[in-house]
Protein backbone atom coordinates (compact mmCIF):
# COMPACT_ATOMS: atom_id res chain seq x y z
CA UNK A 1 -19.25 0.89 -0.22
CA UNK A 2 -20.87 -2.40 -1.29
CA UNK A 3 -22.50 -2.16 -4.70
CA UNK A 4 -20.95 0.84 -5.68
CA UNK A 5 -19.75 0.39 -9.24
CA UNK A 6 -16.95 2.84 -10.44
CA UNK A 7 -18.43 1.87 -13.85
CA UNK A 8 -21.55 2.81 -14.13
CA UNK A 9 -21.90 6.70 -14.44
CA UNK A 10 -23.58 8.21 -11.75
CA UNK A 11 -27.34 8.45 -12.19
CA UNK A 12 -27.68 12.00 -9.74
CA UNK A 13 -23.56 12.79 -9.76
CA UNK A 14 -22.42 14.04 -6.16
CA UNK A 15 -20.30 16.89 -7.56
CA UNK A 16 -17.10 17.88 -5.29
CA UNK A 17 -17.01 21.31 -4.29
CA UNK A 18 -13.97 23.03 -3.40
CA UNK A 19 -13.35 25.75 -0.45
CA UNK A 20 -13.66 29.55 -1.59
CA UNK A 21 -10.63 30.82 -3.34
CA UNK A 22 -9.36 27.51 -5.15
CA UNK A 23 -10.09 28.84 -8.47
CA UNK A 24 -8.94 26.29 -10.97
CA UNK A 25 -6.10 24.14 -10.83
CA UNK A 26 -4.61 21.42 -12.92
CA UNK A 27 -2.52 18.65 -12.19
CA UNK A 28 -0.02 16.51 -14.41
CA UNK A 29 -0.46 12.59 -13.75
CA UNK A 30 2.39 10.25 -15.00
CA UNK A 31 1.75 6.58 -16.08
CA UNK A 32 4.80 5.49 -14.91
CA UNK A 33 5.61 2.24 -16.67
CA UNK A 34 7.77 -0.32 -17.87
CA UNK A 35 8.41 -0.03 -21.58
CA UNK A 36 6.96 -2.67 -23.98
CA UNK A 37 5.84 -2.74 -27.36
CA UNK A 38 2.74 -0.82 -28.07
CA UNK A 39 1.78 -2.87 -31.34
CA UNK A 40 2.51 -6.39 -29.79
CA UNK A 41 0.06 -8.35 -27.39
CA UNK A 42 0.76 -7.95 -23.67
CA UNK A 43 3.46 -10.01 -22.20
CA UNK A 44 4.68 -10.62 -18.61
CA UNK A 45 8.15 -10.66 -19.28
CA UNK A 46 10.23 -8.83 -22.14
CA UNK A 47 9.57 -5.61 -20.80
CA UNK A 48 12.47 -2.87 -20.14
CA UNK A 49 12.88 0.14 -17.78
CA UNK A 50 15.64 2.04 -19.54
CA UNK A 51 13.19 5.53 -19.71
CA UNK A 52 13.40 5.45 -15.59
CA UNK A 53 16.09 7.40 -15.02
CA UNK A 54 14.46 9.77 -17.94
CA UNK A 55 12.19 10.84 -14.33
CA UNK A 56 14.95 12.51 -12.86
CA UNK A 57 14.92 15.21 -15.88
CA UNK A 58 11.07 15.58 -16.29
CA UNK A 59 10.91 16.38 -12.22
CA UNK A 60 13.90 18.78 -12.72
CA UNK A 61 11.96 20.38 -15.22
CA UNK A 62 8.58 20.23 -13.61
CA UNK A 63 9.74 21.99 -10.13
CA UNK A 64 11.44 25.00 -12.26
CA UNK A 65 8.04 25.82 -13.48
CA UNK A 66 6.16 25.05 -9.85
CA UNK A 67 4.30 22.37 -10.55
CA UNK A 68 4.41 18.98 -8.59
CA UNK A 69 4.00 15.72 -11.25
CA UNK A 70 2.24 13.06 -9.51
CA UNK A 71 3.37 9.74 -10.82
CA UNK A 72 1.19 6.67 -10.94
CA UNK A 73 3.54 3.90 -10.75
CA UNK A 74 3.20 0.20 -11.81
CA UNK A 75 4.93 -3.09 -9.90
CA UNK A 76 8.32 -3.04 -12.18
CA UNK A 77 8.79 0.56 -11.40
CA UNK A 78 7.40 0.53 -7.92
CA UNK A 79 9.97 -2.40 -7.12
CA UNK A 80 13.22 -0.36 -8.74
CA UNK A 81 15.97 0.73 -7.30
CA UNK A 82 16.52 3.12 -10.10
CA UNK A 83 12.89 4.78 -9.88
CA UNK A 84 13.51 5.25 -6.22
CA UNK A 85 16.90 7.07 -6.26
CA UNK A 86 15.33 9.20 -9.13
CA UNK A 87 12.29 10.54 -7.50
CA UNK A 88 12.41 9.31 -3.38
CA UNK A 89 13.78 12.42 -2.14
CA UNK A 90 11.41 14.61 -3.88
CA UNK A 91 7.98 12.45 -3.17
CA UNK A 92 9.15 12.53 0.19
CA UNK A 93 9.75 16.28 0.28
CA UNK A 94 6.06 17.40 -0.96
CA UNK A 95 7.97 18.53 -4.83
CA UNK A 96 6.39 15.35 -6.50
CA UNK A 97 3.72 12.49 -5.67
CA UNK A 98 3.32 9.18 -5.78
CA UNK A 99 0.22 6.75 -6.71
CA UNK A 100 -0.77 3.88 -7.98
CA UNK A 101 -0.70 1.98 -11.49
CA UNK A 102 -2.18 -1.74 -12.05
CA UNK A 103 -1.34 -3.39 -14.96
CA UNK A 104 -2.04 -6.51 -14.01
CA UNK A 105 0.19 -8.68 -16.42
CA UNK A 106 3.38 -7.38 -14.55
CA UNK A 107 2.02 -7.15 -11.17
CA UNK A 108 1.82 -10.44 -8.85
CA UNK A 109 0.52 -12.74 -7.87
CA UNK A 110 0.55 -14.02 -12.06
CA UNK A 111 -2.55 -16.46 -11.19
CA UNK A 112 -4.44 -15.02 -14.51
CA UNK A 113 -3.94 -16.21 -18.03
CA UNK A 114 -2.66 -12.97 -20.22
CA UNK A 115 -5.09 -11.90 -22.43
CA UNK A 116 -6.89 -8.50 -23.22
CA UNK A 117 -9.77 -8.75 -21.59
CA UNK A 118 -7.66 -9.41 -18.35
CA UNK A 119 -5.54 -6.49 -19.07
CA UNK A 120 -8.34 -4.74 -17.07
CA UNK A 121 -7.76 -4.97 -13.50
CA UNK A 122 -11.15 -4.69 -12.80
CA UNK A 123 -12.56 -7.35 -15.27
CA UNK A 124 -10.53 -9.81 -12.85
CA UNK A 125 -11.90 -11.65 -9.57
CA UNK A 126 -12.18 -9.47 -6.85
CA UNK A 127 -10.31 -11.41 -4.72
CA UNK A 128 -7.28 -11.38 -7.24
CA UNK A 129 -8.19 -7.85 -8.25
CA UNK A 130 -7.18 -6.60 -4.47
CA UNK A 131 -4.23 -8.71 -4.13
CA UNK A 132 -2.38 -7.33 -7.08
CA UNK A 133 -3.71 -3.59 -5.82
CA UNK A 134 -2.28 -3.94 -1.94
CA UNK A 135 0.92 -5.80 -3.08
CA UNK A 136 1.29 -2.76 -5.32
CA UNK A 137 0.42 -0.14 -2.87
CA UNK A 138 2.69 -1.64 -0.09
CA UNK A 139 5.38 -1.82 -2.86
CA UNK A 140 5.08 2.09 -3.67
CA UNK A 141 5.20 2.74 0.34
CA UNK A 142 7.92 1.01 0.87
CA UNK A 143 10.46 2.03 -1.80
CA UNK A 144 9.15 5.23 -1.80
CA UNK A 145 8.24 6.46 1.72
CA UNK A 146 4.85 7.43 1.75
CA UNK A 147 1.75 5.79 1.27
CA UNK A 148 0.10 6.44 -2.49
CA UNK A 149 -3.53 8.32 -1.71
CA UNK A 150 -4.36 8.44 -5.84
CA UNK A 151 -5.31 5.26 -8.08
CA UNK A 152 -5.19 5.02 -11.71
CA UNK A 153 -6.35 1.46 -13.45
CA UNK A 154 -4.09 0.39 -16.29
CA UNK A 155 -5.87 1.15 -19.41
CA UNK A 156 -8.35 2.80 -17.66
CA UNK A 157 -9.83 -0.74 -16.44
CA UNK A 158 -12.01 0.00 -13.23
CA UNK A 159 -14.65 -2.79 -12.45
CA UNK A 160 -17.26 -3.25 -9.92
CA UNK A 161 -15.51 -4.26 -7.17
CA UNK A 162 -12.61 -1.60 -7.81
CA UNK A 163 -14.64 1.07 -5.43
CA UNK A 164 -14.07 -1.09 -2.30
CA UNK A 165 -10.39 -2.30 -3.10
CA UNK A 166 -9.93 1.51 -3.09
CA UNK A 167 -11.66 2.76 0.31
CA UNK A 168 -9.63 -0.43 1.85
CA UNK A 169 -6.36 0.68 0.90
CA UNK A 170 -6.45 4.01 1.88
CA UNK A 171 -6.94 5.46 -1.51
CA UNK A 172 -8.58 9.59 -1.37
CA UNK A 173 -8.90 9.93 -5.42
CA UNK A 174 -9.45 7.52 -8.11
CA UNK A 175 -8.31 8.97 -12.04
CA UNK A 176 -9.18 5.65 -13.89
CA UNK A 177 -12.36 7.12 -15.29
CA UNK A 178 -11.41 8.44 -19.22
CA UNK A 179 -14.78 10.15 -19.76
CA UNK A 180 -16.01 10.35 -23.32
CA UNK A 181 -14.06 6.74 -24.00
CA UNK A 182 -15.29 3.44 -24.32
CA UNK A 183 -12.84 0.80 -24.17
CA UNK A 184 -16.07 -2.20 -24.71
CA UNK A 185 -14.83 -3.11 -27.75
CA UNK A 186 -11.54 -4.47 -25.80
CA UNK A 187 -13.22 -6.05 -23.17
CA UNK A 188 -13.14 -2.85 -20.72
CA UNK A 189 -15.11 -0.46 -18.92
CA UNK A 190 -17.10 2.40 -21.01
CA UNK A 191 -16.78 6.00 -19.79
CA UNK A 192 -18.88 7.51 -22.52
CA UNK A 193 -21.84 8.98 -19.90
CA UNK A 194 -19.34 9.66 -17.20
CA UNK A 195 -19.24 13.16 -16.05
CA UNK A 196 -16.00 15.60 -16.49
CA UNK A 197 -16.62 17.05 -13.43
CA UNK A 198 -14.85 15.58 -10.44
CA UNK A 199 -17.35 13.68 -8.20
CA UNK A 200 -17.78 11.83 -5.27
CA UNK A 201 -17.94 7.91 -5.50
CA UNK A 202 -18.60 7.54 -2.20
CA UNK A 203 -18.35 10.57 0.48
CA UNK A 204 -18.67 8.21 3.89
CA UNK A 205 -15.80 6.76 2.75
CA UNK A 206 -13.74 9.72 1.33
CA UNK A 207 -13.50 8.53 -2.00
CA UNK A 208 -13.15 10.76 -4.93
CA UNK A 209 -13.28 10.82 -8.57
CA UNK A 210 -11.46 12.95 -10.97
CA UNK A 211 -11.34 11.97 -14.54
CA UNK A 212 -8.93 12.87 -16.49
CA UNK A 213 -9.98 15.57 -18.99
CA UNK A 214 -11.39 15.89 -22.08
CA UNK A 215 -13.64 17.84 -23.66
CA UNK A 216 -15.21 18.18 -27.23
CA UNK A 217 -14.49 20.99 -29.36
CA UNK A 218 -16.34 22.97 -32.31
CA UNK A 219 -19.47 24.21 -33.78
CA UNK A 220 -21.29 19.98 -33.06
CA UNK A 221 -19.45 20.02 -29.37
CA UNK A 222 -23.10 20.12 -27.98
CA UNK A 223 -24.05 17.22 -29.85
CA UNK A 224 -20.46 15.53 -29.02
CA UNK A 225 -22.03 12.56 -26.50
CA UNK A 226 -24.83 11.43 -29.23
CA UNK A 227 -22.74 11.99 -32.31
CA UNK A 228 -19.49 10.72 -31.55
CA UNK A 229 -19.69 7.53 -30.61
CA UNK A 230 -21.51 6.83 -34.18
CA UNK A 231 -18.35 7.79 -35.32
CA UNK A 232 -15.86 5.64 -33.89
CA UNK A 233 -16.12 2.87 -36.91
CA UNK A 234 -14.87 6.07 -39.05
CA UNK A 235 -11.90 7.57 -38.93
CA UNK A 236 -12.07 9.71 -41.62
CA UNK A 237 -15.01 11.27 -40.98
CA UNK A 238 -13.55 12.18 -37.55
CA UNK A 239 -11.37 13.70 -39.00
CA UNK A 240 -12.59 15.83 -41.55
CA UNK A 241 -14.69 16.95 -39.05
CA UNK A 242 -12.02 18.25 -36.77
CA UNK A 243 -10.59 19.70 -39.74
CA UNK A 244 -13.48 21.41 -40.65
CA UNK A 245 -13.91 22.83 -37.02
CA UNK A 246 -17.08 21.21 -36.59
CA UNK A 247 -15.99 18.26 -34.09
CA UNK A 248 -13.36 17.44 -32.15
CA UNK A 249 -12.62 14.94 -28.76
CA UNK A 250 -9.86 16.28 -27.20
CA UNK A 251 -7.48 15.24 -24.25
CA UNK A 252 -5.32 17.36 -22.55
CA UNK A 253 -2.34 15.34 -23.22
CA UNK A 254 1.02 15.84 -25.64
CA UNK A 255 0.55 12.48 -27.00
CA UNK A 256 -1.32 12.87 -30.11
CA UNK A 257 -2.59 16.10 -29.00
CA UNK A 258 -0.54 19.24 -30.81
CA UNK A 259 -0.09 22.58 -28.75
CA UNK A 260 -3.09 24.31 -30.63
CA UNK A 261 -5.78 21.35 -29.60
CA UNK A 262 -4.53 21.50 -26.34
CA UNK A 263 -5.62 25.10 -26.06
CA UNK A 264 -8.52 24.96 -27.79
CA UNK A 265 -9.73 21.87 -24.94
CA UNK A 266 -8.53 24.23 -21.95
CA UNK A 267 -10.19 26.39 -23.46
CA UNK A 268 -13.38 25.07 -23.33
CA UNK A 269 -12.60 23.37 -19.85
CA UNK A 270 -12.36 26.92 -18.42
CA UNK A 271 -15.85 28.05 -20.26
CA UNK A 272 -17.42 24.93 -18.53
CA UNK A 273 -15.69 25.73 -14.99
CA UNK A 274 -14.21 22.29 -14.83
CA UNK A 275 -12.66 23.36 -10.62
CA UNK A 276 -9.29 20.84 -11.65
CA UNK A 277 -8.14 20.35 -15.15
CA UNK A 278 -6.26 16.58 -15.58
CA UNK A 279 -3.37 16.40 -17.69
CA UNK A 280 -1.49 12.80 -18.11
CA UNK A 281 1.14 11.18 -20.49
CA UNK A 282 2.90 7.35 -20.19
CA UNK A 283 6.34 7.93 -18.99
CA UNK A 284 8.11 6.03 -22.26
CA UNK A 285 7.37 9.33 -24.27
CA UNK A 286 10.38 10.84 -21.69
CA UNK A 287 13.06 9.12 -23.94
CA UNK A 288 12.97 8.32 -27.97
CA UNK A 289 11.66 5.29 -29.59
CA UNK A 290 10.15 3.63 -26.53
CA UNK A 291 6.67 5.09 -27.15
CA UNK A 292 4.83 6.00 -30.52
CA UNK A 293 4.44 9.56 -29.90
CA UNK A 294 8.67 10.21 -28.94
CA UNK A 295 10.35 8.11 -31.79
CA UNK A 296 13.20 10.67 -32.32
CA UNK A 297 15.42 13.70 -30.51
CA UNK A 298 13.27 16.21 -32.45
CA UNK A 299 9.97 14.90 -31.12
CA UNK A 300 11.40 14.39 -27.66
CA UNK A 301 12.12 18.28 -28.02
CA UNK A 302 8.95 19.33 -29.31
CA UNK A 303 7.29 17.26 -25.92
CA UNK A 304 9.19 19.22 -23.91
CA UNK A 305 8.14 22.43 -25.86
CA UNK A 306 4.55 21.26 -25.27
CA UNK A 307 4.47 21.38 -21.64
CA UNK A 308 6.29 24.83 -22.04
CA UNK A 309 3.82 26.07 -23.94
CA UNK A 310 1.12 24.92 -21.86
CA UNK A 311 2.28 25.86 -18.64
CA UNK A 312 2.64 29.42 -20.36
CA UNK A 313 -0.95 28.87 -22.00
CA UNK A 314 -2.70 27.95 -18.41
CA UNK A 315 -0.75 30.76 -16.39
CA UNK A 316 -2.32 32.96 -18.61
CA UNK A 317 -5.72 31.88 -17.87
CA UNK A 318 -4.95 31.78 -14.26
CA UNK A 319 -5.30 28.10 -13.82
CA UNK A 320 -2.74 27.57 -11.42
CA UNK A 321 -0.71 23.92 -10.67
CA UNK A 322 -2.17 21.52 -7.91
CA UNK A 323 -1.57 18.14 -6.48
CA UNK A 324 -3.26 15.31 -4.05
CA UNK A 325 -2.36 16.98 -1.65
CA UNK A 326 -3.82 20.15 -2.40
CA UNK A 327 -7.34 18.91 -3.83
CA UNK A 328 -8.05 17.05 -0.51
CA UNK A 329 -7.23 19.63 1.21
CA UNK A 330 -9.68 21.95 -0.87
CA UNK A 331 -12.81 19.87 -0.78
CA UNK A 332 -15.42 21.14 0.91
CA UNK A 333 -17.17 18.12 3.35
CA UNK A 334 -20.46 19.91 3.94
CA UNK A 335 -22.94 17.34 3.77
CA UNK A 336 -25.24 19.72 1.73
CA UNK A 337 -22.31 20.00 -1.26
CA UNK A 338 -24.62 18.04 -3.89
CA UNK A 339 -24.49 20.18 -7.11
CA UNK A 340 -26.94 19.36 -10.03
């Protein structure tokens, strides 16, 4: 596990293959966070957890459609009473998961000065790095019941002493790694060469990635990894690009992503065989005006309508619901699974 760097794409990419029969899946992952003001800087303190109880609804609503959310909690909501009466019982009984979130401004021990670059976890000293992670983890096993097998960095912000933290704690998947993102103009980790694919970081230790999914869309899609990251300094261009169906980066996610993109990126995930299709949203857009994307009843509506429409839209195709669970129990441990 020493010198493995999450980071760095993988120069000859170990691709996980899954036992005959698995098909393709998809999972939804939940950042499940404190609320705080997107447009401010980061703070310790001032942050709320009024959306919490919001999980109780969403996991109603999940289980009458079969599909178990895994959410990736962070210290405030791994330490709450609240979050633990709302989803306890069904983590414990197999209908959700749990994992884990850093954000390391809420999460002890608060050693580091708050700033952005520290805002990724993995930009900190390893030796701080793990202590936030295992207080974390042993914070989600304890209120919670089980121990957390998935890790997702806050904002994405793996480093290169991240891999090891994992394989320590017990951790089977990592989903920090936002391919076709960079985040170095914030100080963070860039994902632009990363593959889609999920992949093994390090298969002694039975460590997995899966990044969450996106894909590029239209008639330049081919050209997406060279010609979009020219584009980041211009917005409108991007955009009358994507209008013009030439060029499109697309998440599968309901925030900022309408019903018709979505599609269009599953899409394309099932023309490329992508084995496990990652879906994700911040768990603020489950009640209005705590996140930029739910600011009113309407909208909170329409999110719901999303993931109705999805569900519909990938049941179609076939692409039926997984979870942790599920994937580790699909991967196939041949020594000879290398895919090129």
């Amino acid at each position: 596990m020493a010198g493995i760097n999450i980071c760095e794409p993988p120069a000859s990419p170990d691709f996980v293959r899954f036992t005959q029969g698995f098909g393709q899946k998809f999972i939804v992952t939940v950042d499940t966070e404190e609320e705080f003001d997107w447009g401010a800087p980061l703070e310790r303190e001032g942050h709320s957890l009024h959306t919490v109880p919001m999980l109780r609804k969403f996991q109603q609503f999940c289980e009458g459609h079969d599909v178990v959310p895994i959410y990736l909690v962070d210290y405030p909501v791994a330490t709450s009473q609240v979050a633990a009466e709302a989803l306890g019982e069904a983590v414990r009984a197999g209908r959700a998961e749990v994992g884990v979130q850093l954000h390391p401004w809420v999460s002890p021990p608060h050693v580091e000065e708050v700033t952005p670059r520290n805002s990724f976890a993995g930009n900190l000293p390893a030796d701080l790095e793990r202590e936030k992670f295992m207080r974390l983890r042993d914070a989600i096993e304890r209120n919670f019941g089980v121990p957390p097998l998935i890790y997702r960095a806050g904002r994405y912000g793996l480093g290169p002493n991240s891999a090891a933290m994992l394989a320590e704690g017990g951790i089977a998947i990592d989903s920090s790694v936002r391919a076709k993102f960079d985040y170095g103009h914030e100080g963070g980790p860039s994902y632009r060469d990363h593959p889609v694919r999920p992949y093994w970081i390090d298969r002694d230790a039975g460590l997995i990635e899966l990044p969450l999914t996106t894909v590029f869309w239209g008639l330049l899609r081919q050209l997406g990894p060279r010609l979009y990251p020219q584009l980041w300094r211009a917005p409108r261009l991007r955009g009358a690009l994507a209008h013009a169906g030439m060029l499109e980066r697309i998440s599968l996610t309901p925030e900022g992503i309408s019903i018709e993109e979505a599609i269009r990126g599953i899409d394309i995930a099932v023309d490329e065989k992508l084995p496990v299709l990652v879906f994700s949203f911040h768990s603020p857009s489950l009640a209005p005006g705590y996140a930029p994307y739910v600011r009113n009843e309407a909208e909170l509506d329409g999110f719901y309508d999303w993931w109705r429409t999805i569900f519909a839209a990938l049941a179609r195709r076939d692409i039926r619901p997984s979870c942790v669970r599920d994937v580790m129990a699909s991967v196939e441990l041949a020594p000879d699974a290398r895919a090129s």
